[in-house]
Protein backbone atom coordinates (compact mmCIF):
# COMPACT_ATOMS: atom_id res chain seq x y z
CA UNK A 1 116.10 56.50 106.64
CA UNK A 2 116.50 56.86 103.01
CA UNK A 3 116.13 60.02 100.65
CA UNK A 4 113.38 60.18 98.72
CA UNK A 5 115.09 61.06 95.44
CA UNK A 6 113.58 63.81 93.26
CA UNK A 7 115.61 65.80 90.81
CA UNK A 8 113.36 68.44 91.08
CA UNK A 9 112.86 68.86 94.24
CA UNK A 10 115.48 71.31 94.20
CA UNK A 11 114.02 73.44 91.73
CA UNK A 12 110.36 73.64 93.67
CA UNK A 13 111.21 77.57 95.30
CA UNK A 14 109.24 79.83 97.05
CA UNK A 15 109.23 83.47 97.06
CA UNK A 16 108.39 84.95 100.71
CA UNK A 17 108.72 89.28 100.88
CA UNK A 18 108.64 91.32 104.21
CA UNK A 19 109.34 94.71 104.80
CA UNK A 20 112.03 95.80 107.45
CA UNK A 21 109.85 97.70 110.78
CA UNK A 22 111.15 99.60 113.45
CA UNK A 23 110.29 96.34 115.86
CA UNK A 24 112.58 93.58 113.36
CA UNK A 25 115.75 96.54 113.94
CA UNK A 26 118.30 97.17 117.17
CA UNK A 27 118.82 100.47 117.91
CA UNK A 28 120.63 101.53 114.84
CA UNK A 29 118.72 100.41 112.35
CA UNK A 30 119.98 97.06 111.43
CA UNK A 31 117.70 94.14 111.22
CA UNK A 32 118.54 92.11 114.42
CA UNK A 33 119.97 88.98 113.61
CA UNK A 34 117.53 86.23 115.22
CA UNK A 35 114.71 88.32 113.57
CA UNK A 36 116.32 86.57 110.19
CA UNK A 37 115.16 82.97 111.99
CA UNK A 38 111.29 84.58 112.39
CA UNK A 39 111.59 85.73 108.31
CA UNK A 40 112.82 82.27 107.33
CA UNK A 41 110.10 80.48 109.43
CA UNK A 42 107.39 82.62 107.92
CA UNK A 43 108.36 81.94 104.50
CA UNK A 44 108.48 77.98 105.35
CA UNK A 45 105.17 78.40 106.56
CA UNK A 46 103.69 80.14 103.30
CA UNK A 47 105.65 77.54 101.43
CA UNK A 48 103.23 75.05 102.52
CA UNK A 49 100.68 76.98 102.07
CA UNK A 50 100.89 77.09 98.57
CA UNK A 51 101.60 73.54 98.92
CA UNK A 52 97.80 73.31 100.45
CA UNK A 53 99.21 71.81 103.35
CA UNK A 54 97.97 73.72 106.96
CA UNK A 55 99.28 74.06 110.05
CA UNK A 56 96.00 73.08 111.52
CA UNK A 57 96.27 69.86 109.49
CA UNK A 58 99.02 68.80 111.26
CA UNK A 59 97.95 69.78 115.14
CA UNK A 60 94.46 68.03 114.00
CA UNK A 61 96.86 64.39 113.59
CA UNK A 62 98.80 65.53 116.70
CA UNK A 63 102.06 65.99 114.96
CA UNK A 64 104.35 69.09 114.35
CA UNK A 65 107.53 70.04 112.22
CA UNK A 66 110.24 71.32 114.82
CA UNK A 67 113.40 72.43 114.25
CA UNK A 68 115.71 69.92 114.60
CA UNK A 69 119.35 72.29 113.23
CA UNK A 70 119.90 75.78 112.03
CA UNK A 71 123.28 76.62 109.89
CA UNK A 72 122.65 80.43 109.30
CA UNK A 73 125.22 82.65 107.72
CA UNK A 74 125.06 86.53 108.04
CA UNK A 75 126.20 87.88 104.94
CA UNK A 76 125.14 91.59 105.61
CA UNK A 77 122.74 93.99 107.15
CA UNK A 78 119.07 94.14 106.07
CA UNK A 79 117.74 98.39 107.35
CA UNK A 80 115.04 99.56 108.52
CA UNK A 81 112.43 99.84 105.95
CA UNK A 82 113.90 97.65 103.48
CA UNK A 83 112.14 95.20 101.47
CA UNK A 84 113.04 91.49 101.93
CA UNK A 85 112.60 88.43 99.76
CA UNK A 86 113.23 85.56 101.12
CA UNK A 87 113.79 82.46 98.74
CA UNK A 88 112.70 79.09 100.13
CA UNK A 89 113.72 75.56 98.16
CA UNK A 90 113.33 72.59 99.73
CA UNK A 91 116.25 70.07 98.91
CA UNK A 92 115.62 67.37 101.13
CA UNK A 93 112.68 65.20 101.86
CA UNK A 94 113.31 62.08 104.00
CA UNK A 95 110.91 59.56 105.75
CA UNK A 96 110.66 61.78 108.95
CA UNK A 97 111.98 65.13 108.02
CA UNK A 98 112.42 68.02 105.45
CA UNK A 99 115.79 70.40 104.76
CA UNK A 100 115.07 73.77 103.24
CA UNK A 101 117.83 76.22 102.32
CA UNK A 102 116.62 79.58 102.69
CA UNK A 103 118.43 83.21 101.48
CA UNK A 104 117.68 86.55 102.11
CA UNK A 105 118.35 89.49 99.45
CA UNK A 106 117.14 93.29 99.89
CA UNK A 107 115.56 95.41 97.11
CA UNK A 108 118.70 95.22 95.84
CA UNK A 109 119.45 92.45 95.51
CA UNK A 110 122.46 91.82 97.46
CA UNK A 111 122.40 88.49 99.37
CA UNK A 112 122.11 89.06 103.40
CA UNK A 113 121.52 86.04 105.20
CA UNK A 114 121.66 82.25 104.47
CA UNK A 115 120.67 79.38 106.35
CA UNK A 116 120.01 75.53 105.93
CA UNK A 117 117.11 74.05 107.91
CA UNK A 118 116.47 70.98 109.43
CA UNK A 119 112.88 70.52 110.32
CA UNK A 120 111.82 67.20 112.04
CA UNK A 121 108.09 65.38 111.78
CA UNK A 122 107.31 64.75 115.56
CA UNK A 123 104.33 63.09 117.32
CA UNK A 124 103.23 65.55 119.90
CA UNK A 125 101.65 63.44 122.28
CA UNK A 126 104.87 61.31 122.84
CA UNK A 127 107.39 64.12 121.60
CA UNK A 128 109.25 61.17 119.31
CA UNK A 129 109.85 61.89 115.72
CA UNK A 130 107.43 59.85 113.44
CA UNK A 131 107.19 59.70 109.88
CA UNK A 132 105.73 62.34 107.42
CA UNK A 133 102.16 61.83 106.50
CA UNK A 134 101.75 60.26 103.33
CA UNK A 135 98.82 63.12 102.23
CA UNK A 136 101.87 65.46 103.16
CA UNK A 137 104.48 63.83 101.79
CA UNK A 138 102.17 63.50 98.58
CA UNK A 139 101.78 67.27 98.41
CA UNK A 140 105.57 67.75 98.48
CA UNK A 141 106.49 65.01 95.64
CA UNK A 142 103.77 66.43 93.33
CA UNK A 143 105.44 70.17 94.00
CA UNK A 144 108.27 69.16 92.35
């Protein structure tokens, strides 16, 4: 499938902050590692949102954005209480699916976690990956 090119695609970010609780931290303190995966997917989500483009959209045309491949990198510990931004950019946009990279830096600033995302278009009722709405894909073009 080919890449819809867009220069500035990569310069469309979104700024995502959560505070560190007692639940997203093992017993010492530390942010637990898979609790990075739950901040990146919330700041994907609110990315679209700002986009105007809603969850319920999608389930309403019986299609969903899975995760197709996750490359995180654990740079170093978020604590309990800290405050998180997460930075969201997406730098791919193909017929069927999206790639966002995604860091997270504390108050701060120091860079703790990286990842790359790989998030498929998929057609619920036959669980095959289908392309992106054009309304949707129109929302992300005119983003950028």
């Amino acid at each position: 499938m080919p890449v819809i090119e867009n220069n500035l695609m990569s310069k469309q970010t979104n700024q995502y902050s959560v505070r560190v609780y007692y639940e997203d931290t093992d017993a010492g303190g530390i942010v637990f590692y898979a609790n990075y995966l739950k901040f990146f997917e919330r700041a994907r989500t609110e990315m679209l949102r700002e986009l105007n483009v809603h969850q319920s959209f999608f389930l309403e045309q019986n299609i969903g954005f899975v995760v197709r491949k996750v490359e995180m990198d654990n740079l170093a510990s978020g604590k309990l209480d800290d405050l998180l931004n997460v930075t969201t950019t997406i730098t791919e946009l193909k017929r069927a699916s999206l790639r966002f990279s995604q860091q997270i830096t504390n108050q701060d600033n120091k860079l703790l976690c990286t990842a790359s995302v790989l998030v498929a278009c998929v057609n619920l009722a036959r669980a095959k990956p289908c392309a992106i709405p054009q309304a949707i894909l129109g929302a992300f073009e005119s983003a950028s």
